[in-house]
Protein backbone atom coordinates (compact mmCIF):
# COMPACT_ATOMS: atom_id res chain seq x y z
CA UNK A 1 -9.76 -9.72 -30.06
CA UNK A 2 -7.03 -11.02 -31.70
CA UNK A 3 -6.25 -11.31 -35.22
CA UNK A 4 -6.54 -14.29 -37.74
CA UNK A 5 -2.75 -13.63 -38.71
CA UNK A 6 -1.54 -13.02 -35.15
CA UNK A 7 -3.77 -16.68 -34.44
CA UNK A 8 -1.56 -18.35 -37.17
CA UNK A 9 1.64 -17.00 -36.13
CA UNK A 10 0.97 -17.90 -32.78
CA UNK A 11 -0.37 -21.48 -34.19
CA UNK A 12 2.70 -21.89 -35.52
CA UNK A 13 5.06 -21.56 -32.47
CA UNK A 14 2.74 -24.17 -30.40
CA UNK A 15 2.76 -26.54 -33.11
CA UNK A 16 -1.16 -26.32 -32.73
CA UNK A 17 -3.64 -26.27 -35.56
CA UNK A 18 -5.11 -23.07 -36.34
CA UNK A 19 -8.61 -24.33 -35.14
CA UNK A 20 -6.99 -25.74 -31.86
CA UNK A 21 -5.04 -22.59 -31.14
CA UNK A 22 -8.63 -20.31 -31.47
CA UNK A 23 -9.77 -22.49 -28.83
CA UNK A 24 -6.83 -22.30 -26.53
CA UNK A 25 -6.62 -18.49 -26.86
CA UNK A 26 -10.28 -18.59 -25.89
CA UNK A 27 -10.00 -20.77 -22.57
CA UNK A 28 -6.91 -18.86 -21.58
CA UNK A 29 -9.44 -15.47 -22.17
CA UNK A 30 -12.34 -17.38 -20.26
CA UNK A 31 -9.17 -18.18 -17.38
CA UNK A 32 -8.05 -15.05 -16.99
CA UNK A 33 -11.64 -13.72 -16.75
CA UNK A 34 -12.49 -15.96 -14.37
CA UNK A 35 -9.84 -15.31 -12.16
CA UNK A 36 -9.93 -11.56 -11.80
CA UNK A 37 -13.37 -12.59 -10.27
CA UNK A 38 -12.59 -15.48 -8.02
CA UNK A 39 -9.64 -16.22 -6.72
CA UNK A 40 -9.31 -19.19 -4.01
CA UNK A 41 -12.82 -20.45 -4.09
CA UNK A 42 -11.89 -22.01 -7.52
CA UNK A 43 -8.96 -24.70 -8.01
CA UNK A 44 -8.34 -25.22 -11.82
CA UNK A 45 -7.59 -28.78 -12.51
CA UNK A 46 -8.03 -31.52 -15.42
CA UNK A 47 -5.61 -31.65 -18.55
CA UNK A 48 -5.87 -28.47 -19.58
CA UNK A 49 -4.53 -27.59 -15.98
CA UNK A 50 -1.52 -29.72 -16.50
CA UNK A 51 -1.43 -28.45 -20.47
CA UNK A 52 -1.08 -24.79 -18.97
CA UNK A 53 0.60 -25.05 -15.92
CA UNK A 54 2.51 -28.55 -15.77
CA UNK A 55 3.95 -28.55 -19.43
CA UNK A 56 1.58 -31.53 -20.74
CA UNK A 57 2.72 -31.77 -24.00
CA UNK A 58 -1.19 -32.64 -25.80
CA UNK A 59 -4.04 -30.64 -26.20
CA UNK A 60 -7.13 -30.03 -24.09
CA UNK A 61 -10.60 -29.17 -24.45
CA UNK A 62 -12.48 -27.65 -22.05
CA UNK A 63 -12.29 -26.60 -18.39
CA UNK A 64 -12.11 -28.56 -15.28
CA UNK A 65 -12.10 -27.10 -12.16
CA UNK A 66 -13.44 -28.04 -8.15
CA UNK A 67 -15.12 -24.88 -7.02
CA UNK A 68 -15.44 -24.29 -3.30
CA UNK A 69 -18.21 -21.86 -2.76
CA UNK A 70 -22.16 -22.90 -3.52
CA UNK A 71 -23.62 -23.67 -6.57
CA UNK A 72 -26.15 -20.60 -6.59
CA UNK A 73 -22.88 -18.68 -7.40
CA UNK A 74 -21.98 -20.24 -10.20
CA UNK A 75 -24.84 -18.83 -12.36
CA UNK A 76 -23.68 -15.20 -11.44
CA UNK A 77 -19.92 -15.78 -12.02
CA UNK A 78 -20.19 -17.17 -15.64
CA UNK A 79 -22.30 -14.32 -16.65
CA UNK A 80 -20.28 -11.97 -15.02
CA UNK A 81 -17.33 -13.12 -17.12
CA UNK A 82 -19.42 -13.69 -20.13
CA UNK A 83 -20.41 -9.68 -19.82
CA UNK A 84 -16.50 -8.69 -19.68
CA UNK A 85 -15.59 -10.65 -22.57
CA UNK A 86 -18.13 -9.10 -24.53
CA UNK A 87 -16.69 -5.95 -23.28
CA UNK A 88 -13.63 -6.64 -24.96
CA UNK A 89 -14.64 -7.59 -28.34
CA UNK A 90 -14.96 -11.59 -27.79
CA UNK A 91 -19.26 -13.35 -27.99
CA UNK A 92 -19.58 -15.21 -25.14
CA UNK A 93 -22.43 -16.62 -24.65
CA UNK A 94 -24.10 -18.71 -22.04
CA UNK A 95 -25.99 -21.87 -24.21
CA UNK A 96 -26.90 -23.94 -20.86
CA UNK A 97 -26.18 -25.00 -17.63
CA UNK A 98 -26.60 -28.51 -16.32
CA UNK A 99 -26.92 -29.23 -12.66
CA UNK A 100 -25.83 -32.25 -11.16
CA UNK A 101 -25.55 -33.62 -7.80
CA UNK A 102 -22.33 -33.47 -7.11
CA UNK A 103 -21.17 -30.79 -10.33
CA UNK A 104 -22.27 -28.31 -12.31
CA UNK A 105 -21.65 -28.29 -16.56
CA UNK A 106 -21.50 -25.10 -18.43
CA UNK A 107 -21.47 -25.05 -22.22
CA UNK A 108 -20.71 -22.08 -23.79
CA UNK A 109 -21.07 -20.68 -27.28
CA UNK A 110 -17.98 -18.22 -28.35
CA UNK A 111 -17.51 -16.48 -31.40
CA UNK A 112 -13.20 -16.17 -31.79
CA UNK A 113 -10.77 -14.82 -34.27
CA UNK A 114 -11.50 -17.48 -37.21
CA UNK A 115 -15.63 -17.01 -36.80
CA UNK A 116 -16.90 -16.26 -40.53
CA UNK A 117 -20.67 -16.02 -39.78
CA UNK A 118 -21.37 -19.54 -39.87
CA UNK A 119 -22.43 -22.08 -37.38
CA UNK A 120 -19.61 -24.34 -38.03
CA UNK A 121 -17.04 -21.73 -37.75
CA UNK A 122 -18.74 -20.88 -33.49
CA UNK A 123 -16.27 -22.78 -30.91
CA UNK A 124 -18.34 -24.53 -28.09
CA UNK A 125 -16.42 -24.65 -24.67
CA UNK A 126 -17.60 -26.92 -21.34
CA UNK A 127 -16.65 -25.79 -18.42
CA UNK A 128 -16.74 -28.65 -15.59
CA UNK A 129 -17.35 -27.39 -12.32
CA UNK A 130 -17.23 -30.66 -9.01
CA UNK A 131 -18.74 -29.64 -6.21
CA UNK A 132 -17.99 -32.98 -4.65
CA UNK A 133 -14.84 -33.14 -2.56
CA UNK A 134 -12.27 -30.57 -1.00
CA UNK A 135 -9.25 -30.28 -2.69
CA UNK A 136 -6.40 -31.33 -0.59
CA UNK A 137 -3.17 -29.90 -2.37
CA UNK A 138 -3.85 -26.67 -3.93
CA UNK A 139 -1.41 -23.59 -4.89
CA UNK A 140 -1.31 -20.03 -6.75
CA UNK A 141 1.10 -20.39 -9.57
CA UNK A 142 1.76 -17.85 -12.36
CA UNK A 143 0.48 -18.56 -15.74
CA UNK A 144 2.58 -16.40 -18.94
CA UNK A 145 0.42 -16.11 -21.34
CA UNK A 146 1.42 -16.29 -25.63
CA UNK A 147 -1.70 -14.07 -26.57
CA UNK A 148 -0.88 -10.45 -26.51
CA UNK A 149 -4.16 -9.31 -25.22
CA UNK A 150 -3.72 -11.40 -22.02
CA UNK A 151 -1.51 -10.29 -18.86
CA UNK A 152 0.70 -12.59 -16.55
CA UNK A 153 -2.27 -13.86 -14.05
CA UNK A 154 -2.12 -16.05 -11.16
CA UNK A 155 -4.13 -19.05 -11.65
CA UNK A 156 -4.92 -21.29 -8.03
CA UNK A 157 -4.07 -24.74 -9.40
CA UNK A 158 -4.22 -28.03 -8.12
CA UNK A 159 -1.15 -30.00 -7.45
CA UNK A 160 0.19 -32.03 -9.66
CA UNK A 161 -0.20 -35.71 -6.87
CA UNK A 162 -3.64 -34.70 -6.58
CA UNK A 163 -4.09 -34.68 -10.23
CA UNK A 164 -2.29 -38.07 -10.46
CA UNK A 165 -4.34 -39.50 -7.85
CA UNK A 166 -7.96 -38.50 -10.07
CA UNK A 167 -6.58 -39.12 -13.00
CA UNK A 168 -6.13 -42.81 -11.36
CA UNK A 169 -10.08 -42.72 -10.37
CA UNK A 170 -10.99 -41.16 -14.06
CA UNK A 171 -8.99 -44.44 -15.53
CA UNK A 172 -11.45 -46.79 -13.55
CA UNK A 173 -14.62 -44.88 -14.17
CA UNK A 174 -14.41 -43.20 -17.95
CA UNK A 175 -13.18 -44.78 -21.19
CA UNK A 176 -10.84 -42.03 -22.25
CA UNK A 177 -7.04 -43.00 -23.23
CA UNK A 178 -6.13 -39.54 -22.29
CA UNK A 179 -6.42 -40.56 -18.95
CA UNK A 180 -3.92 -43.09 -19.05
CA UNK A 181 -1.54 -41.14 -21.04
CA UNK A 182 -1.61 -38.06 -18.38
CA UNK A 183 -0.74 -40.40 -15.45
CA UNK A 184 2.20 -41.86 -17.46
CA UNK A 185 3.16 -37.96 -17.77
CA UNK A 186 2.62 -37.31 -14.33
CA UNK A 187 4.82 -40.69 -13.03
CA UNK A 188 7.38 -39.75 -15.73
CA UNK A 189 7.99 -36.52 -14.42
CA UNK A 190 8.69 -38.53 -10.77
CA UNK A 191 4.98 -37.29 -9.28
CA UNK A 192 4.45 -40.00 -6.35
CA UNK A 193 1.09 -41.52 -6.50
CA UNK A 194 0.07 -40.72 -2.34
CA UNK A 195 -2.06 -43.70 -1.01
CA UNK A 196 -4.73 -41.88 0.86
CA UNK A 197 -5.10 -39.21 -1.74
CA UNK A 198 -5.88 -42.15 -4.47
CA UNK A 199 -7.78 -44.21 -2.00
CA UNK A 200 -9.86 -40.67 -0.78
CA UNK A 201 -10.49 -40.06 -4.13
CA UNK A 202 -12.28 -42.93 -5.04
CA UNK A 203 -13.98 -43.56 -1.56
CA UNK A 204 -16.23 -40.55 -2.63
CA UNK A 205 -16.73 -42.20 -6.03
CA UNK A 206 -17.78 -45.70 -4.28
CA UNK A 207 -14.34 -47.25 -5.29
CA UNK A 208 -11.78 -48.78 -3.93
CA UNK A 209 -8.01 -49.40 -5.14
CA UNK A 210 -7.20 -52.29 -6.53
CA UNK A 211 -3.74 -52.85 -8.95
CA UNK A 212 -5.87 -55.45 -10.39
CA UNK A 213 -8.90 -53.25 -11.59
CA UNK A 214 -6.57 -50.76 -12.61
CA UNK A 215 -4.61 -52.55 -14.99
CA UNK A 216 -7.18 -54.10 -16.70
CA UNK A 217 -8.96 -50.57 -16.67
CA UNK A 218 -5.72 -49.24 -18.49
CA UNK A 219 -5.44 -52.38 -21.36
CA UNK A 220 -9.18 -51.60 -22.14
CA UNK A 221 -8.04 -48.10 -23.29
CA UNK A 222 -5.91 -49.71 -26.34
CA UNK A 223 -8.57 -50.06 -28.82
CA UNK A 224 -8.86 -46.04 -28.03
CA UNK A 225 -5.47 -45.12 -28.27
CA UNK A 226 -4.92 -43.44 -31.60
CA UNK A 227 -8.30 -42.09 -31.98
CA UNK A 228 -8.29 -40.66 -28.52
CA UNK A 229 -4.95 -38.85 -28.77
CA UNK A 230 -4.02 -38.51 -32.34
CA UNK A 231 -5.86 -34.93 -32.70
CA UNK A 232 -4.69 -33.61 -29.46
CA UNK A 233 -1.33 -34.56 -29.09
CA UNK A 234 1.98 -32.06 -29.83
CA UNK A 235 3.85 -35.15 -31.49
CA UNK A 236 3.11 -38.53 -31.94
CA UNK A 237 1.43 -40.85 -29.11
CA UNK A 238 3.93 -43.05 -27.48
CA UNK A 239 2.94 -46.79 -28.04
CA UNK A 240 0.52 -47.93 -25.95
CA UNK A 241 2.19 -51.02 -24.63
CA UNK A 242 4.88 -49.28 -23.83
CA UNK A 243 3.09 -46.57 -22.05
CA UNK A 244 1.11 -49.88 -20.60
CA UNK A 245 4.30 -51.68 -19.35
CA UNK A 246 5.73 -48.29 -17.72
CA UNK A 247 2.87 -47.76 -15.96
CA UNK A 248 2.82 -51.62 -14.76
CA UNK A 249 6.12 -50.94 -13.20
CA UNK A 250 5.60 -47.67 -11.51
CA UNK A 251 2.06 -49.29 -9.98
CA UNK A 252 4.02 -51.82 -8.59
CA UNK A 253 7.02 -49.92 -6.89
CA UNK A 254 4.06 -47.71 -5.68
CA UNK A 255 3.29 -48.33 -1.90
CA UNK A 256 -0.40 -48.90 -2.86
């Protein structure tokens, strides 16, 4: 496992805070874990997805991914990976599964670099697993890790106008301003919002797209704004409005 000094050197160059970078040394160990024992059957998704692999400049969490195989696996898997880790010096351990309808939650307790013995010092990690929908733009892209213990691996991600298009359904059913920030990214970076993918997407929530909704949707996330992103952003937040206005303009030169 890697060292507390090594953690703050490394904390350091991301401009993370020590406690962040302990946790994003330990989902890049739970990644790269993961995917030395699955490698198509699970598309890795969400913001830390676009953190890792798109250049997202905040912070995320936890794990989101759509896995394709059936949910009796899933059990197996996480244990699987929680056994190797322990292998290697790292306390995985598995403090509950939730099953849902259409996903599957898994919390899990990990003792990292900065863990003194204490409760408060353990670093609990959701993984989100949708068993929902198929993913329809998917690809294996290399991810270089900082963390010395951690080889080059090939992660199966999903594309970035897929993302867009979910992030567009999480907007209209979750009060998160993260959400609204990581489309802005997205369109920013010239990602085309595709009309069927958006309109798919929320078809299997019970949605449909309307410019209306969605704006309103997005000015509801103000009163969130600073709270939301503050801790988890490299930087300051943009201002909302104009993060607000841009994204105002982009829905409506959007063929939606």
């Amino acid at each position: 496992m890697l060292r507390k000094d090594e953690l703050s050197k490394i904390a350091e160059a991301k401009h993370l805070s020590l406690f962040n970078t302990e946790r994003d040394y330990l989902l890049e160990m739970l990644l790269f874990t993961l995917y030395t024992k699955i490698k198509n059957e699970l598309v890795f998704k969400g913001g830390t997805a676009m953190y890792k692999m798109y250049g997202l400049n905040r912070f995320s969490e936890d794990l989101d991914f759509t896995f394709m195989k059936h949910r009796k696996e899933i059990s197996r898997i996480i244990q699987e990976v929680t056994d190797q880790l322990t292998l290697v010096g790292i306390y995985v351990k598995i403090k509950d599964i939730k099953n849902y309808r259409q996903q599957v939650n898994v919390h899990l307790e990990c003792k990292g670099p900065l863990y003194n013995g204490s409760k408060e010092s353990l670093v609990f990690i959701p993984l989100n697993l949708s068993l929902r929908e198929k993913v329809r733009q998917a690809t294996f892209e290399m991810l270089f890790s900082s963390y010395r213990e951690i080889p080059s691996f090939e992660v199966y991600v999903m594309k970035e106008q897929e993302i867009a298009a979910e992030k567009v359904r999480a907007i209209l059913s979750r009060d998160k301003a993260r959400d609204v920030y990581d489309l802005w990214f997205l369109l920013k970076k010239g990602v085309i919002l595709d009309k069927e993918l958006v309109e798919n997407k929320l078809k299997i929530a019970g949605m449909h797209f309307n410019k209306k909704k969605i704006l309103e949707a997005i000015a509801v996330k103000k009163k969130m704004w600073e709270i939301d992103l503050k801790k988890i952003m490299l930087g300051t937040p943009p201002p909302f409005e104009k993060v607000r206005n841009e994204l105002v303009l982009f829905l409506r030169l959007t063929n939606l």
